[in-house]
Protein backbone atom coordinates (compact mmCIF):
# COMPACT_ATOMS: atom_id res chain seq x y z
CA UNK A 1 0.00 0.00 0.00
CA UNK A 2 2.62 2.79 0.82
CA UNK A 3 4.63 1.58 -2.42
CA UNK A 4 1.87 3.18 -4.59
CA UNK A 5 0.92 5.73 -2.64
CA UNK A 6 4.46 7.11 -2.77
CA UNK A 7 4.99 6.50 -6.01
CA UNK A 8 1.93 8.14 -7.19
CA UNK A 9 3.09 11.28 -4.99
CA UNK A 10 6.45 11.02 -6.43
CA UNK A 11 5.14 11.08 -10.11
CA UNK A 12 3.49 14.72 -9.31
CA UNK A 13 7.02 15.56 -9.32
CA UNK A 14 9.33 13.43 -10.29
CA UNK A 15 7.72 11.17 -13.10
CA UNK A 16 11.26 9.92 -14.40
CA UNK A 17 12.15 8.89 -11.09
CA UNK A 18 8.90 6.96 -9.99
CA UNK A 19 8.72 5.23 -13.61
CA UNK A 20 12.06 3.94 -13.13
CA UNK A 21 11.77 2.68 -9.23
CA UNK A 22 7.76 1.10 -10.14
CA UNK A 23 10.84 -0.88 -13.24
CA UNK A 24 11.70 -2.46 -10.03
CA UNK A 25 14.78 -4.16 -10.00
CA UNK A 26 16.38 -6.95 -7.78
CA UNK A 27 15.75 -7.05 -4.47
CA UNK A 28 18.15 -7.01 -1.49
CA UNK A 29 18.12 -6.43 2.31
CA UNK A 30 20.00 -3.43 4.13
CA UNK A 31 20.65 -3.92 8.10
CA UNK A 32 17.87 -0.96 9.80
CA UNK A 33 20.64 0.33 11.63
CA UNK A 34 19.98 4.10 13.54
CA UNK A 35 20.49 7.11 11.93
CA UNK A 36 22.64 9.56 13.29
CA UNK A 37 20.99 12.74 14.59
CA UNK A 38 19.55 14.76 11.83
CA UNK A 39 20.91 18.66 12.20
CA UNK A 40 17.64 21.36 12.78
CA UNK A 41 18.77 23.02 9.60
CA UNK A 42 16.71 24.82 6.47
CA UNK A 43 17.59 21.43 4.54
CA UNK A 44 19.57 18.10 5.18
CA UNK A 45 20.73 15.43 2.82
CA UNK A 46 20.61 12.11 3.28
CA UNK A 47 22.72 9.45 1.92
CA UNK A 48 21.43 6.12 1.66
CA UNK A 49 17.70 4.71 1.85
CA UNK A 50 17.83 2.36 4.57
CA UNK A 51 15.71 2.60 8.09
CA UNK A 52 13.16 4.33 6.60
CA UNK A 53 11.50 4.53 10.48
CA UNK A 54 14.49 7.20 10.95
CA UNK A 55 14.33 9.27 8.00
CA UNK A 56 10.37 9.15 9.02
CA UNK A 57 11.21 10.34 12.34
CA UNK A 58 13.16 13.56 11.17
CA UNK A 59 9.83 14.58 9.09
CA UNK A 60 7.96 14.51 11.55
CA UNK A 61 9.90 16.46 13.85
CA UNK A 62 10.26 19.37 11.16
CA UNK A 63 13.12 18.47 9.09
CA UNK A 64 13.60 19.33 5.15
CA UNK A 65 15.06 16.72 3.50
CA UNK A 66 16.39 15.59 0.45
CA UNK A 67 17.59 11.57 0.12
CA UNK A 68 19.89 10.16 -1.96
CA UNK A 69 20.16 6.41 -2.70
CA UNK A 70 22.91 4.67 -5.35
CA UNK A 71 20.31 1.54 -5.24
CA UNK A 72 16.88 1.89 -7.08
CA UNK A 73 15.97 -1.08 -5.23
CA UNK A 74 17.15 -0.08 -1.71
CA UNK A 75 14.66 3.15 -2.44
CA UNK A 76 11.98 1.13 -3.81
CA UNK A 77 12.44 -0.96 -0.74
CA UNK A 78 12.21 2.31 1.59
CA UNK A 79 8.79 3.32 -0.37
CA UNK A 80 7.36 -0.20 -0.03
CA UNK A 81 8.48 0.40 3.69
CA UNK A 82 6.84 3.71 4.78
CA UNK A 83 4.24 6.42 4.04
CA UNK A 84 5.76 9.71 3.07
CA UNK A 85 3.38 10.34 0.80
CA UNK A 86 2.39 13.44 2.04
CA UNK A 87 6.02 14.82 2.41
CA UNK A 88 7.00 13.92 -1.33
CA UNK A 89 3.94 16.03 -2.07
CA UNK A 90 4.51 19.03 -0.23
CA UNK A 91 8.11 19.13 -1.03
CA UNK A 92 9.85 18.31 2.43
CA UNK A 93 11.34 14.94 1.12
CA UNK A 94 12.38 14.94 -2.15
CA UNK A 95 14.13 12.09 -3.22
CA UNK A 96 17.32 11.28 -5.49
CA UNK A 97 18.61 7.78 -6.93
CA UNK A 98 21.99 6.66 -8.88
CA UNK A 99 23.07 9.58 -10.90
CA UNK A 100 20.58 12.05 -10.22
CA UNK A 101 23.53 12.91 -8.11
CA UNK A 102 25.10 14.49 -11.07
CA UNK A 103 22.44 16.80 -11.27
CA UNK A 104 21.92 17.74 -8.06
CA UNK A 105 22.44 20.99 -6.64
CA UNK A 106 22.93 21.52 -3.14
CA UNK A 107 22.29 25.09 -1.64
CA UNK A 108 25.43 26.30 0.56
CA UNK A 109 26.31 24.95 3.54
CA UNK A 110 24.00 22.11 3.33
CA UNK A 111 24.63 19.37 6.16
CA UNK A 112 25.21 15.29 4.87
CA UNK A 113 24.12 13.04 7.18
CA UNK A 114 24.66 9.37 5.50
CA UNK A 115 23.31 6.21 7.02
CA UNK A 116 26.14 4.60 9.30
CA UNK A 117 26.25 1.24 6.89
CA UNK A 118 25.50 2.15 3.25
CA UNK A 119 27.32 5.57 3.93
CA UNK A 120 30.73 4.37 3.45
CA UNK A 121 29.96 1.93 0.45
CA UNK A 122 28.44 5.46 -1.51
CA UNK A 123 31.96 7.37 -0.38
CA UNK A 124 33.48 7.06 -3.57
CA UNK A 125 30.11 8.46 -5.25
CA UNK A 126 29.94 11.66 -3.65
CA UNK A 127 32.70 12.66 -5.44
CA UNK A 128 30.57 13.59 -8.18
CA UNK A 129 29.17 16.23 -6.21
CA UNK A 130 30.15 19.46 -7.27
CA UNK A 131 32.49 20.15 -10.00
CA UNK A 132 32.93 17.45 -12.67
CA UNK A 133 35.10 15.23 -11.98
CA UNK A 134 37.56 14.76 -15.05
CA UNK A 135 38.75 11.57 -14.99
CA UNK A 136 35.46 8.64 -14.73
CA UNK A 137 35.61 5.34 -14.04
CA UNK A 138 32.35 2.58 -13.65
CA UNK A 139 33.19 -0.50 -11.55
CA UNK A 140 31.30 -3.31 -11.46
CA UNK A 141 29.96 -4.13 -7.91
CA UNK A 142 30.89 -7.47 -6.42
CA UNK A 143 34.28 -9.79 -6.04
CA UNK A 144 37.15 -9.85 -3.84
CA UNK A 145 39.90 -6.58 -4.74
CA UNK A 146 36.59 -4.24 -5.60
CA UNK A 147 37.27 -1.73 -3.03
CA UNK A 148 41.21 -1.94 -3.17
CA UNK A 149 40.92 -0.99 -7.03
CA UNK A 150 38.54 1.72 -5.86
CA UNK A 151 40.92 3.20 -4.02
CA UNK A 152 43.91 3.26 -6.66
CA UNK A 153 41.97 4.62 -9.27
CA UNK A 154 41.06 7.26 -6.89
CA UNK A 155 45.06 8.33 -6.38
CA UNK A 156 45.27 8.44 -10.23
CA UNK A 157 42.15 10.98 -10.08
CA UNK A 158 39.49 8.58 -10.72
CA UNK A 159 35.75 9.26 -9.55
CA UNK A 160 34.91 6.24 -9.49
CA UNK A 161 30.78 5.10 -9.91
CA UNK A 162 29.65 1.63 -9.06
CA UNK A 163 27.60 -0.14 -11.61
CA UNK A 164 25.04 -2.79 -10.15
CA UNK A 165 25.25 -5.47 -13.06
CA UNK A 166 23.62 -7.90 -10.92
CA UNK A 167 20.50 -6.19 -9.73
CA UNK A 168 19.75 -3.58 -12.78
CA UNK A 169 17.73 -3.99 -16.05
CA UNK A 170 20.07 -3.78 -18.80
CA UNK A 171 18.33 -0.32 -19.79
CA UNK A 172 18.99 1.27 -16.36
CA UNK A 173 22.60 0.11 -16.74
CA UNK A 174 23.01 1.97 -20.17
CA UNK A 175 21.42 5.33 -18.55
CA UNK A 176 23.64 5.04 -15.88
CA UNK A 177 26.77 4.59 -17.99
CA UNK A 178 25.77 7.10 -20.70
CA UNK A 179 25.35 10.00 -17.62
CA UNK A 180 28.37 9.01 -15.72
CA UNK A 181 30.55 8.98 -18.97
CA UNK A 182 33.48 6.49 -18.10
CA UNK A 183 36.78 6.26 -20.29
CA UNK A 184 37.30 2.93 -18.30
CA UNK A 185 35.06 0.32 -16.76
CA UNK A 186 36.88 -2.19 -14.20
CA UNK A 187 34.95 -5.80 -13.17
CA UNK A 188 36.42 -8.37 -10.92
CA UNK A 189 35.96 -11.69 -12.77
CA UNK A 190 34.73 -12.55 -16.42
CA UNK A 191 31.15 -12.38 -16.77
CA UNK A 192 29.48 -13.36 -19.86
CA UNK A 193 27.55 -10.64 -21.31
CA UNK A 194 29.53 -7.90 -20.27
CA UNK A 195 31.86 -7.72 -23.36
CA UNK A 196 29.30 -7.26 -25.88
CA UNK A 197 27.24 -5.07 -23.51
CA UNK A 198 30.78 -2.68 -23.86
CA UNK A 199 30.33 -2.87 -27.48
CA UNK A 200 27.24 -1.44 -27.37
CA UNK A 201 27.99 1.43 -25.03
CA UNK A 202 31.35 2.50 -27.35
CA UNK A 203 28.83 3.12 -30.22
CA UNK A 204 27.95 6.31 -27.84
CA UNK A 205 30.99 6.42 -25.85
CA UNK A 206 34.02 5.71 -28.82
CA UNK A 207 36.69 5.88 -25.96
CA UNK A 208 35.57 3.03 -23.52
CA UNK A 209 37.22 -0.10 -23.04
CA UNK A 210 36.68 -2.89 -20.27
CA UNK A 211 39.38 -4.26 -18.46
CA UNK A 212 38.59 -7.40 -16.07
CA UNK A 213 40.49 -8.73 -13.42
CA UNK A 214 39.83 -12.51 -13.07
CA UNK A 215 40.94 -13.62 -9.43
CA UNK A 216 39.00 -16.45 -8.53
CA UNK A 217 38.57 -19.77 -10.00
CA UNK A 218 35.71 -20.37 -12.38
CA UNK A 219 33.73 -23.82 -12.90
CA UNK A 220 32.25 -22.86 -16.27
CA UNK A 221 34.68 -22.90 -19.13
CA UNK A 222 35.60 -20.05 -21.20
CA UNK A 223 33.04 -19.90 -23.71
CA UNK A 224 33.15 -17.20 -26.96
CA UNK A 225 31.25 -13.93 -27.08
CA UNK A 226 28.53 -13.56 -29.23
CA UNK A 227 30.35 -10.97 -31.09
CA UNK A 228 33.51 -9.38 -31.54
CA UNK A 229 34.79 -7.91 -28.28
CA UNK A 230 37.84 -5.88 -29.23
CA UNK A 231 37.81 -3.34 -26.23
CA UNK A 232 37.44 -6.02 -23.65
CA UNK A 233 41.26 -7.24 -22.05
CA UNK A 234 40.80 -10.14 -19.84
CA UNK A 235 43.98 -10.11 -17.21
CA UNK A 236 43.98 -13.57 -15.40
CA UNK A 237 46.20 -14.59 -12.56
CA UNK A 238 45.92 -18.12 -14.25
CA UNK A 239 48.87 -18.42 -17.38
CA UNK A 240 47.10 -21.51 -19.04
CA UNK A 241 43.67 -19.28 -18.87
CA UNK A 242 45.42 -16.69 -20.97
CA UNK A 243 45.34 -19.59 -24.26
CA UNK A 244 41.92 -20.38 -23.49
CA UNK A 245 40.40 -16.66 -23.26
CA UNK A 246 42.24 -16.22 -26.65
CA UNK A 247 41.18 -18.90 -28.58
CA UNK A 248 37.55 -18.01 -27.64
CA UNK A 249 38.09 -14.69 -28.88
CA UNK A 250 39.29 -12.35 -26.09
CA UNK A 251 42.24 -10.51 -25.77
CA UNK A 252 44.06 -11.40 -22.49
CA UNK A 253 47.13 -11.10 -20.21
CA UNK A 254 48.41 -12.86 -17.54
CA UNK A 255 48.37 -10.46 -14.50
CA UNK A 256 49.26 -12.15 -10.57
CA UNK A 257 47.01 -11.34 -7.66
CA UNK A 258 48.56 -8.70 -5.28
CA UNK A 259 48.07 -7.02 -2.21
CA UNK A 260 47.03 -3.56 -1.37
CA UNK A 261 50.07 -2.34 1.63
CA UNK A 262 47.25 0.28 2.80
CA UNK A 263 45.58 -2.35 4.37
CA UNK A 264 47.58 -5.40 4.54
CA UNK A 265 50.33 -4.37 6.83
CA UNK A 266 52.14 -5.38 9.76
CA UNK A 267 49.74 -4.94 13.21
CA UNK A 268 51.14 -4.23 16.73
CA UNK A 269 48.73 -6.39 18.47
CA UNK A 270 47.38 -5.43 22.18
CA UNK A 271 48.27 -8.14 24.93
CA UNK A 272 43.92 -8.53 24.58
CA UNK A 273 44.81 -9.15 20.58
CA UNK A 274 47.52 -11.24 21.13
CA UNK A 275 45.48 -13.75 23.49
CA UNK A 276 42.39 -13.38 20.64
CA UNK A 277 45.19 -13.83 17.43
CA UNK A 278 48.21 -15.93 18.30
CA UNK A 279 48.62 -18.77 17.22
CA UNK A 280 51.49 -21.47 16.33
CA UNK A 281 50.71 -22.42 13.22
CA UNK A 282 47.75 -20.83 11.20
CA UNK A 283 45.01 -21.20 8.13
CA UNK A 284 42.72 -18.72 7.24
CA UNK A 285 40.12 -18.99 4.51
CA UNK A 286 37.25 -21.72 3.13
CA UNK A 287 37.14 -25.03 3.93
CA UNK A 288 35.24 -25.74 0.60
CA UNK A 289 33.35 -28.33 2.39
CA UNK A 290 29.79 -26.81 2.20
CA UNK A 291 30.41 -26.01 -1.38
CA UNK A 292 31.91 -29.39 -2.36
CA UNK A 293 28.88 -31.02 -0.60
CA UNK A 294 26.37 -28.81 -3.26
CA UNK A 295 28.52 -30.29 -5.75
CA UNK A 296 28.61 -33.55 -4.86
CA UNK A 297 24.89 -34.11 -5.05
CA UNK A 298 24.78 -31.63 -8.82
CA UNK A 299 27.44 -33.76 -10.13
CA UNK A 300 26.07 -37.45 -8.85
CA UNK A 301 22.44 -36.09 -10.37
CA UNK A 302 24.08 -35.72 -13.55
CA UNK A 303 25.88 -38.71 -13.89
CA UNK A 304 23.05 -40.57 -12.48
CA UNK A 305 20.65 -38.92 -15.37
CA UNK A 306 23.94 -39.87 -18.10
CA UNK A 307 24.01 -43.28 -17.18
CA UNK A 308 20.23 -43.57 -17.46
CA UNK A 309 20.45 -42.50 -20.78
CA UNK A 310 23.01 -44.65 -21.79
CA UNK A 311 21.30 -47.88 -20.69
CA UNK A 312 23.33 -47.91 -17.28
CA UNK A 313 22.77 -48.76 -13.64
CA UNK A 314 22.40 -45.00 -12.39
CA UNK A 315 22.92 -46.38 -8.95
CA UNK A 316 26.67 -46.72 -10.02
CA UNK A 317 27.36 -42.81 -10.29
CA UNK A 318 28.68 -42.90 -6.70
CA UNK A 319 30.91 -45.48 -7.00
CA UNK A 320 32.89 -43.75 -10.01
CA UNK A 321 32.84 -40.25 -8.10
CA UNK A 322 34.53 -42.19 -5.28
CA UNK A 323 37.46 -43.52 -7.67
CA UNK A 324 37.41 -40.41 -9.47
CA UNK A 325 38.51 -38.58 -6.43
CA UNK A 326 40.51 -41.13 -4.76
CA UNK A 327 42.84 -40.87 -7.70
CA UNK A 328 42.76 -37.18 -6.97
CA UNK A 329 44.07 -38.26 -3.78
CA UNK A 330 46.74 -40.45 -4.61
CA UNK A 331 48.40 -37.66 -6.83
CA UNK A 332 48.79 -34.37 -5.48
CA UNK A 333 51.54 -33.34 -7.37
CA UNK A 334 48.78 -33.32 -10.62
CA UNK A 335 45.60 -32.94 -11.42
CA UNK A 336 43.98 -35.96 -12.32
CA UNK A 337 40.43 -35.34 -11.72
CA UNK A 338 39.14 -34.45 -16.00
CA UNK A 339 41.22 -37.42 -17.49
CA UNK A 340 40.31 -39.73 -14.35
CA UNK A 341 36.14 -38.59 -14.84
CA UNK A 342 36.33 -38.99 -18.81
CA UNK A 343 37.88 -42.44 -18.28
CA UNK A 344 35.64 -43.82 -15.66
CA UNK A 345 32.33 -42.27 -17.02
CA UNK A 346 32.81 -41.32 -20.41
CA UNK A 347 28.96 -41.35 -20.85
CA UNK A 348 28.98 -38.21 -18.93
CA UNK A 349 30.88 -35.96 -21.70
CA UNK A 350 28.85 -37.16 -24.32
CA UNK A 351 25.19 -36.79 -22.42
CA UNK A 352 26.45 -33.19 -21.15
CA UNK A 353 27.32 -31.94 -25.01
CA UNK A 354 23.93 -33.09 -25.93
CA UNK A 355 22.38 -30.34 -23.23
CA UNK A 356 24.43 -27.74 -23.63
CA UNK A 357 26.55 -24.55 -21.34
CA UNK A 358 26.17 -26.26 -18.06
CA UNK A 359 29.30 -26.19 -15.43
CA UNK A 360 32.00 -28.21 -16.31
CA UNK A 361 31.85 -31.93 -14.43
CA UNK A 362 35.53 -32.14 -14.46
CA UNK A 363 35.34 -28.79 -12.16
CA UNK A 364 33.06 -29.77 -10.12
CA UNK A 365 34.78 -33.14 -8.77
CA UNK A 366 37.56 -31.28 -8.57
CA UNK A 367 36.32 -28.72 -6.43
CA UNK A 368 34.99 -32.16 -4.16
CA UNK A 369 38.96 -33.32 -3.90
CA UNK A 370 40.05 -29.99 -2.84
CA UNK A 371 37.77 -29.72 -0.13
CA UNK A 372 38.93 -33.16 1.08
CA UNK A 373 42.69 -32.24 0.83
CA UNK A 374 42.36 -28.66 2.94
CA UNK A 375 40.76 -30.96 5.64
CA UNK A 376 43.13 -33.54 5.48
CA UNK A 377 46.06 -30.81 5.52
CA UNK A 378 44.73 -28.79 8.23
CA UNK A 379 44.32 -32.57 10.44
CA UNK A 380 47.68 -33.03 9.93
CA UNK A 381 48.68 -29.85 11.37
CA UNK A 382 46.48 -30.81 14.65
CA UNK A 383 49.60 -31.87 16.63
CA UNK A 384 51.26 -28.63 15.86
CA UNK A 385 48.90 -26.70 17.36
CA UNK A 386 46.90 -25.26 14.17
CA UNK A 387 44.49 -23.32 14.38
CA UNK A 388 42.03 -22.02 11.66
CA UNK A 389 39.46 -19.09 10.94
CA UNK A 390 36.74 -19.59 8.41
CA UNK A 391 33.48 -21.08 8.03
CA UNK A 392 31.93 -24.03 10.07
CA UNK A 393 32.53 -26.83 7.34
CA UNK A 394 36.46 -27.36 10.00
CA UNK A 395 34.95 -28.74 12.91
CA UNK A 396 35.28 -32.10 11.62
CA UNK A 397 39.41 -31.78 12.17
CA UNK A 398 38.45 -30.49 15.66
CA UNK A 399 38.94 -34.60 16.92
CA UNK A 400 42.75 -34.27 15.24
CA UNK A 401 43.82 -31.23 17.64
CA UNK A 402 42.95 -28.55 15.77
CA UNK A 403 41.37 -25.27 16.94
CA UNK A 404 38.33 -23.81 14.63
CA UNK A 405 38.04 -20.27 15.80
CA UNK A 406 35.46 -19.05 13.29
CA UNK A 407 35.03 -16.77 10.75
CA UNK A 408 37.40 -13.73 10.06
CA UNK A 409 36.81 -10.25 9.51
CA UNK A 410 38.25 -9.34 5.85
CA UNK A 411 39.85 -5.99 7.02
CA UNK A 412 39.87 -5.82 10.50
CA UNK A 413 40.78 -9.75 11.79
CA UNK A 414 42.74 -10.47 8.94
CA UNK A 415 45.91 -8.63 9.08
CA UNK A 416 45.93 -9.00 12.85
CA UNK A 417 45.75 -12.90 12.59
CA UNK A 418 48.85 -12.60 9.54
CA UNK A 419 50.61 -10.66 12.02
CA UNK A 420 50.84 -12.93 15.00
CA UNK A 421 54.77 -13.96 14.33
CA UNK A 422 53.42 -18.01 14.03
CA UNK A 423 54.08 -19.61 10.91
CA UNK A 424 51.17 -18.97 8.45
CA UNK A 425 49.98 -22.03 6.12
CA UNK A 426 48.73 -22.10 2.25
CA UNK A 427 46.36 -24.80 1.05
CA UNK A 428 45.76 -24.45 -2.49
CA UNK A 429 43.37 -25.78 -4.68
CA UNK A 430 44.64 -29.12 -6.63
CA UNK A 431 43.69 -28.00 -9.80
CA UNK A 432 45.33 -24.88 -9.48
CA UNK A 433 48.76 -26.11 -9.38
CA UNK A 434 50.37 -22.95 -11.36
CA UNK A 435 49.02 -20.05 -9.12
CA UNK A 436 50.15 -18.23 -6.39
CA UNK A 437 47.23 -17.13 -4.35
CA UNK A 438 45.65 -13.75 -2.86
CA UNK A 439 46.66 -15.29 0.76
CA UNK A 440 50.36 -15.78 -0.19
CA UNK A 441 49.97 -11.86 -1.26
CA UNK A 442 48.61 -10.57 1.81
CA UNK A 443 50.50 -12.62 4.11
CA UNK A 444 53.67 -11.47 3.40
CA UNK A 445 52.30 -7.30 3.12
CA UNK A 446 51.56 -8.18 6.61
CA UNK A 447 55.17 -9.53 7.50
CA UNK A 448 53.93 -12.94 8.21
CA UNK A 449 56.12 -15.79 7.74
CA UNK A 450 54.16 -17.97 5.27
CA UNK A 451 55.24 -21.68 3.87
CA UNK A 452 52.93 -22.18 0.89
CA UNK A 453 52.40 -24.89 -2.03
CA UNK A 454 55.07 -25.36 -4.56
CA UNK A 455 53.70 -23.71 -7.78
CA UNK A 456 54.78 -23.31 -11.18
CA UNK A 457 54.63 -19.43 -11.03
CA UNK A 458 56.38 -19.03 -7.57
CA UNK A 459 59.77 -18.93 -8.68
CA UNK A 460 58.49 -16.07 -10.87
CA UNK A 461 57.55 -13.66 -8.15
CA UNK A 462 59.36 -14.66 -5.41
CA UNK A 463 62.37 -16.44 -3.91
CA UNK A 464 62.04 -19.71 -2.29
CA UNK A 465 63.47 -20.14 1.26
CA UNK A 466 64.37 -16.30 1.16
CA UNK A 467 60.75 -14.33 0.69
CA UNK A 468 58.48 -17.40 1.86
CA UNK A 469 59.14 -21.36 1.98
CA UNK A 470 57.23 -24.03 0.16
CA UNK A 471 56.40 -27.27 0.45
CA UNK A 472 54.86 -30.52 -2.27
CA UNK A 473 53.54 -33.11 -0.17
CA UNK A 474 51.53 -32.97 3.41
CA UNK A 475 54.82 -35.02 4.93
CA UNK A 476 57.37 -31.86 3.89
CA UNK A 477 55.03 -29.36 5.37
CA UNK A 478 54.89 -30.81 8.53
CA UNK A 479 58.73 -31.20 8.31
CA UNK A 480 59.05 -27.48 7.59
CA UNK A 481 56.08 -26.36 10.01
CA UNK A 482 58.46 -28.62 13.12
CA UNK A 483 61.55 -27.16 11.85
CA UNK A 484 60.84 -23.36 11.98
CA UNK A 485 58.46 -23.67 15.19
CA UNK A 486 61.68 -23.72 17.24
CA UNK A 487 63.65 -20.59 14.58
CA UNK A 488 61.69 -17.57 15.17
CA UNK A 489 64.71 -15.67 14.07
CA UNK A 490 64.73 -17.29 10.69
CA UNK A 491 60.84 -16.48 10.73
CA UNK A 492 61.31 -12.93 11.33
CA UNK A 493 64.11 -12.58 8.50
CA UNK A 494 62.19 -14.27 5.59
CA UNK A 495 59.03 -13.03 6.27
CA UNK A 496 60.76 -9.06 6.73
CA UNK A 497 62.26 -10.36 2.88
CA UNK A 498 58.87 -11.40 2.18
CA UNK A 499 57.07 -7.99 2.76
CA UNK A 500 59.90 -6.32 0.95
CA UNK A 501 58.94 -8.13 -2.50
CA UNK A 502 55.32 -7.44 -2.22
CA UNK A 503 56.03 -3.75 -1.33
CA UNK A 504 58.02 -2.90 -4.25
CA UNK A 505 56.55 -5.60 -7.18
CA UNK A 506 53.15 -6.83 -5.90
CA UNK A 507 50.51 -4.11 -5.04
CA UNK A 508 47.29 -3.72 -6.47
CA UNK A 509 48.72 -0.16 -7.81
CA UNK A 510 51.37 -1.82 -9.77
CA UNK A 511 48.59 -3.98 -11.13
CA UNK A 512 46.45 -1.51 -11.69
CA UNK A 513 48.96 0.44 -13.50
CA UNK A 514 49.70 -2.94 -15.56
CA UNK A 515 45.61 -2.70 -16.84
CA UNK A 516 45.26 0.84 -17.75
CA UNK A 517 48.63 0.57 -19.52
């Protein structure tokens, strides 16, 4: 009821703006956290459209407002949440969304109150307030590294506007792009679509290009654009992704993960942080074990439905999973898992072409036996001491000695737990044998002494048993974790080499640098 009421006062002035919120868009949910006190002045603005009970509050007791909100759907969610109909009408709310900001002009002096949570997230926004900004950037929201690219494109005089891929109509995208006017438009991962939607965009903006990061590992396989994509570069921190983002018709680089020194950085921890932080011998991150259950029962379903069609016994599926990722198991030095699963069920490749883009199998099992090798690392560890942050699928090495302390706060946890002076342990993922990972990165920015899996690009980046040590099977690690527990000199001196490297070849700066070329 309040959703049409408002919108039907907003029309009366506003008709652009209620015709695009009624568009809708996808939903989300905003913590109703307090607003801070609202000034007694002739007008306030108001960042950010969540706890609409607050901004309600400040009508009532007299307050002119105006509220801006990056999020049509936060704002649509605020109408749908409460009646101020009859302020939109008179003129003491008016409200603002995306890049009406651009527009708007604030009288002198005006007070900004923004809401204590979405506040900081529209920071780099408000930038466009005032004069234009000469320099524009879009990136797209979502992924690990967002907000440390933010903030280097900001010291090279970026304003910087995030662009809500995920929860916009395609049409609201283009508006927002063709008012913001980017030379540049920066996305963490490859997403299908967003190539060709570039395309479109240069035919009113010549000068754009799209430059995307990939940092995480992908299940679906690099499939070609539906058309030519020639100001799209694809940097991955994979070197055998490079040949397989060309040959489906992308220009790419290979371009290492880094670290951003600004917030990955050595901690002097209080004696109430060391008690909460130290730690002997430490992991930090996934245990994959949720996840790999979700796959389990995808993959099992479709080599169940395979074997059906083949004239199989679909009660069999399990069986070959289990030898599929037992001979994971047995060789750790390679990844087995694709020429193990086309051997064992080779029904599966052929029933899967016949339906079409679905997640690759091979992927998927071997995102099972990674799961089961961090847990078997981490129980190995147990008599060491370890101890490990991240989500709930550890407990099960609890009953091997090890201590789950739960999850761990990205900015404010992490570099504290890095910093502890223990000795800091990398679990990669099997199929991933080449990479060196964002956690080798920010260990060593926070002068942690890390060992971490011997990889084919290591020896590229940094120096083994100077910068970090390394280690190939679960029986060397422990050697290496028993030998340095009793050298914390050595500690201190390779992981003070270790820091050095990433401070002077690894930042997110240099890489950024690297991109816009």
């Amino acid at each position: 009821m309040s959703l049409s009421l408002n919108l039907k006062a907003l029309a009366q002035r506003s008709p652009r703006l209620a015709a695009r919120l009624e568009a809708g868009g996808t939903p989300i949910t905003v913590a109703a956290l307090p607003w801070p006190a609202v000034p007694d002045a002739p007008l306030v603005m108001l960042v950010g459209a969540a706890t609409p009970a607050g901004v309600r509050a400040a009508l009532d007791a007299g307050r002119k407002l105006w509220l801006w909100e990056r999020s049509a759907p936060i704002l649509r969610a605020f109408l749908e949440a409460v009646d101020v109909s009859d302020a939109l009408k008179d003129g003491r709310l008016r409200l603002a969304c995306d890049v009406d900001l651009l527009t708007l002009s604030l009288p002198p002096c005006t007070p900004i109150v923004a809401h204590p949570l979405l506040g900081p997230r529209y920071a780099r926004e408000l930038a466009f307030l005032g004069a234009a900004p000469q320099r524009r950037a879009l990136i797209v929201e979502g992924g690990l590294m967002i907000e440390e690219l933010c903030r280097s494109l900001t010291e090279r005089g970026f304003a910087v506007w995030t662009w809500e891929s995920a929860r916009l109509p395609p049409a609201e995208l283009t508006r927002i792009a063709l008012a913001v006017r980017p030379e540049v438009v920066l996305a963490v991962n490859h997403q299908p679509g967003l190539p060709e939607a570039i395309e479109v965009l240069a035919a009113q903006l010549p000068g754009l290009s799209l430059k995307v990061w990939e940092v995480d590992p992908a299940i679906d396989p690099v499939r070609p654009p539906a058309t030519r994509v020639p100001r799209t570069t694809i940097y991955t921190y994979r070197q055998v992704q490079v040949e397989r983002f060309h040959t489906a018709g992308y220009r790419a680089e290979w371009l290492p993960l880094a670290s951003d020194p600004d917030w990955r950085q050595p901690m002097v921890l209080t004696p109430a942080e060391h008690v909460e932080f130290d730690a002997p011998v430490v992991f930090v991150g996934r245990s994959m074990l949720i996840e790999a259950q979700a796959f389990r029962r995808d993959l099992l379903q479709r080599m169940r439905d395979a074997r059906t069609a083949a004239g199989l016994d679909p009660a069999g599926a399990d069986a070959v999973l289990d030898q599929v990722v037992a001979a994971q198991r047995a060789e750790l030095g390679r990844f087995v898992v694709p020429e193990k699963l086309a051997a064992l069920a080779p029904e599966l490749g052929a029933f899967e072409a016949g339906i079409g883009r679905r997640s690759d199998p091979a992927m998927l099992a071997g995102e099972i036996a990674a799961a089961e090798h961090r847990l078997t690392v981490l129980a190995n560890l147990g008599r060491f001491g370890a101890q490990v942050w991240g989500d709930a699928g550890w407990k099960p090495v609890e009953r091997y000695g090890v201590r789950y302390r739960g999850p761990a706060g990205h900015h404010q946890q992490l570099p504290r737990i890095y910093s502890n002076g223990g000795i800091q342990i990398d679990i990669g993922r099997l199929y991933q044998s080449d990479i060196v990972t964002l956690r080798v990165f920010d260990v060593l920015a926070c002068g942690g002494f890390l060992i971490t899996p011997h990889t084919e690009d290591l020896p590229a980046l940094f120096r083994v048993g100077e910068e970090l040590e390394t280690y190939r099977t679960v029986a060397e690690l422990c050697a290496k974790v028993e030998h340095y527990a009793s050298r914390p000199d050595d500690r201190a001196r390779i992981a003070a080499a270790g820091r050095a490297r990433v401070l002077s070849d690894h930042t997110v700066r240099q890489r950024l640098e690297r991109m816009l070329g």
